[in-house]
C-alpha atoms as a PDB file:
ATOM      1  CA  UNK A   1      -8.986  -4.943  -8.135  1.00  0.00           C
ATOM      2  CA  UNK A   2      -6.940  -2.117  -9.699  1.00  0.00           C
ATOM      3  CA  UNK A   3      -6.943  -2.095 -13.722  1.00  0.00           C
ATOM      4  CA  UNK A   4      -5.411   0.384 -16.058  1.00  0.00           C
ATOM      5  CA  UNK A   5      -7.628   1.875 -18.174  1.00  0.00           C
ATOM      6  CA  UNK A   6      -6.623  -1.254 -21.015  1.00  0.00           C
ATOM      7  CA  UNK A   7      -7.939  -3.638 -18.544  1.00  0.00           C
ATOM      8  CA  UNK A   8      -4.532  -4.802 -17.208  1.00  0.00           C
ATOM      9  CA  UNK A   9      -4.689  -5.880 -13.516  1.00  0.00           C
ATOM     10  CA  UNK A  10      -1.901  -3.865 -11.384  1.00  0.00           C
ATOM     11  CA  UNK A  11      -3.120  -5.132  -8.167  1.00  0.00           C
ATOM     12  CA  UNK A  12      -5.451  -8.117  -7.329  1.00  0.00           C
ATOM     13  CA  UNK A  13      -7.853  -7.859  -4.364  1.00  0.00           C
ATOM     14  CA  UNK A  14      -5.694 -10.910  -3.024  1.00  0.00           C
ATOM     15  CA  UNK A  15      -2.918  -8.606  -2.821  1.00  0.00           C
ATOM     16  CA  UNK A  16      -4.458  -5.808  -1.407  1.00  0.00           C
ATOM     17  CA  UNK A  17      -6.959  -7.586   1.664  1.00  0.00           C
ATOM     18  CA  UNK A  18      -6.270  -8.516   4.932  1.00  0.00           C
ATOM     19  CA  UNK A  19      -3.952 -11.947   5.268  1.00  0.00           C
ATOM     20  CA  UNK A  20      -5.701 -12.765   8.027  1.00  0.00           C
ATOM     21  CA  UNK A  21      -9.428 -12.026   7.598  1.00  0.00           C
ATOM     22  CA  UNK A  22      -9.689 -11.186   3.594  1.00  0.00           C
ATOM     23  CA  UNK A  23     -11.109  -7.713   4.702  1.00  0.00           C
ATOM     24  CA  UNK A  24     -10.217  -5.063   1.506  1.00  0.00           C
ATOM     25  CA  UNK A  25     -11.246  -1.994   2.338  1.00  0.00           C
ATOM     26  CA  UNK A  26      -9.299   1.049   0.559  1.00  0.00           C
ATOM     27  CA  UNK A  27      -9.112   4.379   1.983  1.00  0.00           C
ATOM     28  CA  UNK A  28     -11.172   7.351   0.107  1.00  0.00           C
ATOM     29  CA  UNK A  29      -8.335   7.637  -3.088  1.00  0.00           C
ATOM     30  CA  UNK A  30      -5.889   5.791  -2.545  1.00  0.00           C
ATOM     31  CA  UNK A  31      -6.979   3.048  -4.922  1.00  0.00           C
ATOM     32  CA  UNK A  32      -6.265   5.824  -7.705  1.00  0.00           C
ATOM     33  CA  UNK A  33      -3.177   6.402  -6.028  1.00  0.00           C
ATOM     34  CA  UNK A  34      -1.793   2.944  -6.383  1.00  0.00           C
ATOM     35  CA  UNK A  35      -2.936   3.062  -9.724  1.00  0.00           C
ATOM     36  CA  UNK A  36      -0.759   6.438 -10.701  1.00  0.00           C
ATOM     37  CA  UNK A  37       2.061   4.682  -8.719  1.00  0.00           C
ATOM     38  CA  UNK A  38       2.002   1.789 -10.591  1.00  0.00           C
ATOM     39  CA  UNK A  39       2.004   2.828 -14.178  1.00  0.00           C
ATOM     40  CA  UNK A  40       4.524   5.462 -13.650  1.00  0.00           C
ATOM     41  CA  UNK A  41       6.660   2.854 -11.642  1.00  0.00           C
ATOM     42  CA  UNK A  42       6.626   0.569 -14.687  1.00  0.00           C
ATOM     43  CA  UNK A  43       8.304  -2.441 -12.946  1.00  0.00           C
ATOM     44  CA  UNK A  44       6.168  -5.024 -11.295  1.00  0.00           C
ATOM     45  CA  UNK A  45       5.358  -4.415  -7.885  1.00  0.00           C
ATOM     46  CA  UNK A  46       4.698  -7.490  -5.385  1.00  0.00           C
ATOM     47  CA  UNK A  47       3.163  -6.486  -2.392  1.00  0.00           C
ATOM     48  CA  UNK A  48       3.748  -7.948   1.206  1.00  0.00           C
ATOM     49  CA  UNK A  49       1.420  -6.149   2.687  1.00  0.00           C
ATOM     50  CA  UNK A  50      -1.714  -3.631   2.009  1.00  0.00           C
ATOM     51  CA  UNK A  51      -5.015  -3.967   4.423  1.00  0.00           C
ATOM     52  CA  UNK A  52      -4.979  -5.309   7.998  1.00  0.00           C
ATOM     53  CA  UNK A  53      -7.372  -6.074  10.135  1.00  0.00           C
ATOM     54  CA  UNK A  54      -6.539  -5.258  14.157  1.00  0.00           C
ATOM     55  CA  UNK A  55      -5.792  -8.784  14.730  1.00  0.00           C
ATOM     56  CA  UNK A  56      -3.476  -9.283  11.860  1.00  0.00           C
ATOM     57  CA  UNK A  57      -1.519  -6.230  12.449  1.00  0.00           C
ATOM     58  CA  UNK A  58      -1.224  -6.974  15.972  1.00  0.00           C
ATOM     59  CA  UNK A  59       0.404 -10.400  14.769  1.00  0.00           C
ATOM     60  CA  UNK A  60       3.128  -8.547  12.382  1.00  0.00           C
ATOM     61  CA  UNK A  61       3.857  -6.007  15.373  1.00  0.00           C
ATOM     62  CA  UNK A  62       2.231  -3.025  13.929  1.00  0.00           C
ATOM     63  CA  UNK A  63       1.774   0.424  15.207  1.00  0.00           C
ATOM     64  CA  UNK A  64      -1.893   0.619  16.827  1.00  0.00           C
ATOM     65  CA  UNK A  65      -1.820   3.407  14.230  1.00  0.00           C
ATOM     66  CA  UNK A  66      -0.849   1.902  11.058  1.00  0.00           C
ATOM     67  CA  UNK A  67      -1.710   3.163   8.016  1.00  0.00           C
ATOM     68  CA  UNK A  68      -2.125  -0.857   6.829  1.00  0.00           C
ATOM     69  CA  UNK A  69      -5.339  -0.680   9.351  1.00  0.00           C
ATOM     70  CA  UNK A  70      -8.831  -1.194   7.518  1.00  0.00           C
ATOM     71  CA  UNK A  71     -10.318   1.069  10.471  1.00  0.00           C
ATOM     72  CA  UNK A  72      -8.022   3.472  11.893  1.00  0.00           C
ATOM     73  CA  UNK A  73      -9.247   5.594  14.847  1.00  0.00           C
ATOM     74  CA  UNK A  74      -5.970   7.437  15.417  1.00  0.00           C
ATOM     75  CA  UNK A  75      -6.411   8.751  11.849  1.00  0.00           C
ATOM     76  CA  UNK A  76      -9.995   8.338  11.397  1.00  0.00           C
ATOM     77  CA  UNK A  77      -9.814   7.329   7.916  1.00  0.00           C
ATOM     78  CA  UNK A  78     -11.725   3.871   6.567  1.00  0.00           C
ATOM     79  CA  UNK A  79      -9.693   1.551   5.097  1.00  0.00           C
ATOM     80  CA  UNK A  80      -6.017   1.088   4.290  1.00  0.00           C
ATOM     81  CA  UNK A  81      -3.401   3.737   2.942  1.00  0.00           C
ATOM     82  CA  UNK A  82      -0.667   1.938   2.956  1.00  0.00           C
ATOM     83  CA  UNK A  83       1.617  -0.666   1.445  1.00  0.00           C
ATOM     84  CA  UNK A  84       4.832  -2.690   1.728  1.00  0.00           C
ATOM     85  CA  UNK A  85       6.682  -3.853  -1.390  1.00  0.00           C
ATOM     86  CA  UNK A  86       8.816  -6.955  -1.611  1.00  0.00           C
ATOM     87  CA  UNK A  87      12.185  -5.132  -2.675  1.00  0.00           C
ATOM     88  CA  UNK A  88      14.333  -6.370  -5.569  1.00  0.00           C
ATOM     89  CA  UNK A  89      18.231  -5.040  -4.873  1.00  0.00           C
ATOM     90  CA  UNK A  90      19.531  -1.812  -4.940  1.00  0.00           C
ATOM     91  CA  UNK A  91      18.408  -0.818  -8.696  1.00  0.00           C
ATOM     92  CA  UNK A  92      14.964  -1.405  -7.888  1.00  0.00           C
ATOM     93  CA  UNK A  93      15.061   0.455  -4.765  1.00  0.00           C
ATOM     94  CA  UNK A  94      16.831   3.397  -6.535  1.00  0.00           C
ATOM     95  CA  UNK A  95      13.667   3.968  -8.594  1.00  0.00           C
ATOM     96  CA  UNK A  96      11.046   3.113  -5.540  1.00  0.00           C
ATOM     97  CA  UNK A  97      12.670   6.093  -3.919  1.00  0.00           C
ATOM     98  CA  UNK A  98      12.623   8.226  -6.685  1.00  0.00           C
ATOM     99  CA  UNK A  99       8.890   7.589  -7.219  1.00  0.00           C
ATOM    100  CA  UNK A 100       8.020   6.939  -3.407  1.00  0.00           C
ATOM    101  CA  UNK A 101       8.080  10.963  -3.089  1.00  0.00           C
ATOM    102  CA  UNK A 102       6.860  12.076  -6.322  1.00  0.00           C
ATOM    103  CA  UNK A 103       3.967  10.709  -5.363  1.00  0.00           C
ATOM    104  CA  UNK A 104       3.595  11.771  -2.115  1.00  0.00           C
ATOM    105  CA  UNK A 105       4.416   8.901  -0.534  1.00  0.00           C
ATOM    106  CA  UNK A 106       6.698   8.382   2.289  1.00  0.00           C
ATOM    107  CA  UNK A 107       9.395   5.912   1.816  1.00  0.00           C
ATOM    108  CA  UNK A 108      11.251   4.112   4.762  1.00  0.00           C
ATOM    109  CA  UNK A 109      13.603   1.193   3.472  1.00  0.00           C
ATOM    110  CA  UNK A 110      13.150  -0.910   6.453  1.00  0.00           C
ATOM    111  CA  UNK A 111       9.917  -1.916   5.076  1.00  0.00           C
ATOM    112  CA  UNK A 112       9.694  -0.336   1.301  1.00  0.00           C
ATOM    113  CA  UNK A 113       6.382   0.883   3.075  1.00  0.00           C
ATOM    114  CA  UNK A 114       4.237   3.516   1.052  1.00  0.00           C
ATOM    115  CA  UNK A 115       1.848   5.276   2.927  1.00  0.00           C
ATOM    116  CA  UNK A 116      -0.147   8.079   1.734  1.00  0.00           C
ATOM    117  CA  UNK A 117      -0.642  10.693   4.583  1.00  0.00           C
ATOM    118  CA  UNK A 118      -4.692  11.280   4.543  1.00  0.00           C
ATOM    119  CA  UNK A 119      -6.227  13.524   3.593  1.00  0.00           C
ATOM    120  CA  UNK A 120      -5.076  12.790  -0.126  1.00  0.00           C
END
């Protein structure tokens, strides 16, 4: 679970494990990442899609080296960098972009996919 520092939950470990497995395993920062992201964001933010597990990610078509992986040999980091937001219409994705990159984040609006490039 990610709190801000008043105890308010920004992201549930529901949200951020594996769909398939429940696996939630974060790579080395990025949990304070998300965090930053989130309170400087300021809108609600429902994920699709954080950790995967091979199998999982294999069902959704993902790249054998996706940054949703919880073990990720192509980048050899452990755990998940990455997210997908459920987008909102074009005001809402107006200010993902503007943040996506602030942050360091990439931003591709196929997906509204945030991936932090490791090493953070």
């Amino acid at each position: 679970m990610i709190e801000s520092a008043q105890g308010k939950i920004l992201f549930s470990d529901k949200e951020l494990a594996c769909r398939h497995c429940g696996k939630l395993v974060l790579a080395p920062g990025f949990a304070e990442k998300l965090k930053e992201l989130r309170l400087e964001f300021g809108l609600p933010m429902t994920l699709s899609s954080c950790c995967r597990c091979s199998e999982h990610n294999r069902q959704e078509g993902g790249n054998a080296g996706s940054f949703h992986l919880t073990e990720n040999v192509k980048w050899k980091v452990p755990g998940t960098c990455a997210i997908d937001v459920v987008r909102r219409g074009a005001e809402y994705d107006r200010k993902t972009f503007k943040y996506g990159p602030k942050a360091g984040l990439e931003h591709r609006y196929c997906q509204s996919l945030y991936s932090f490039r490791p090493p953070f």
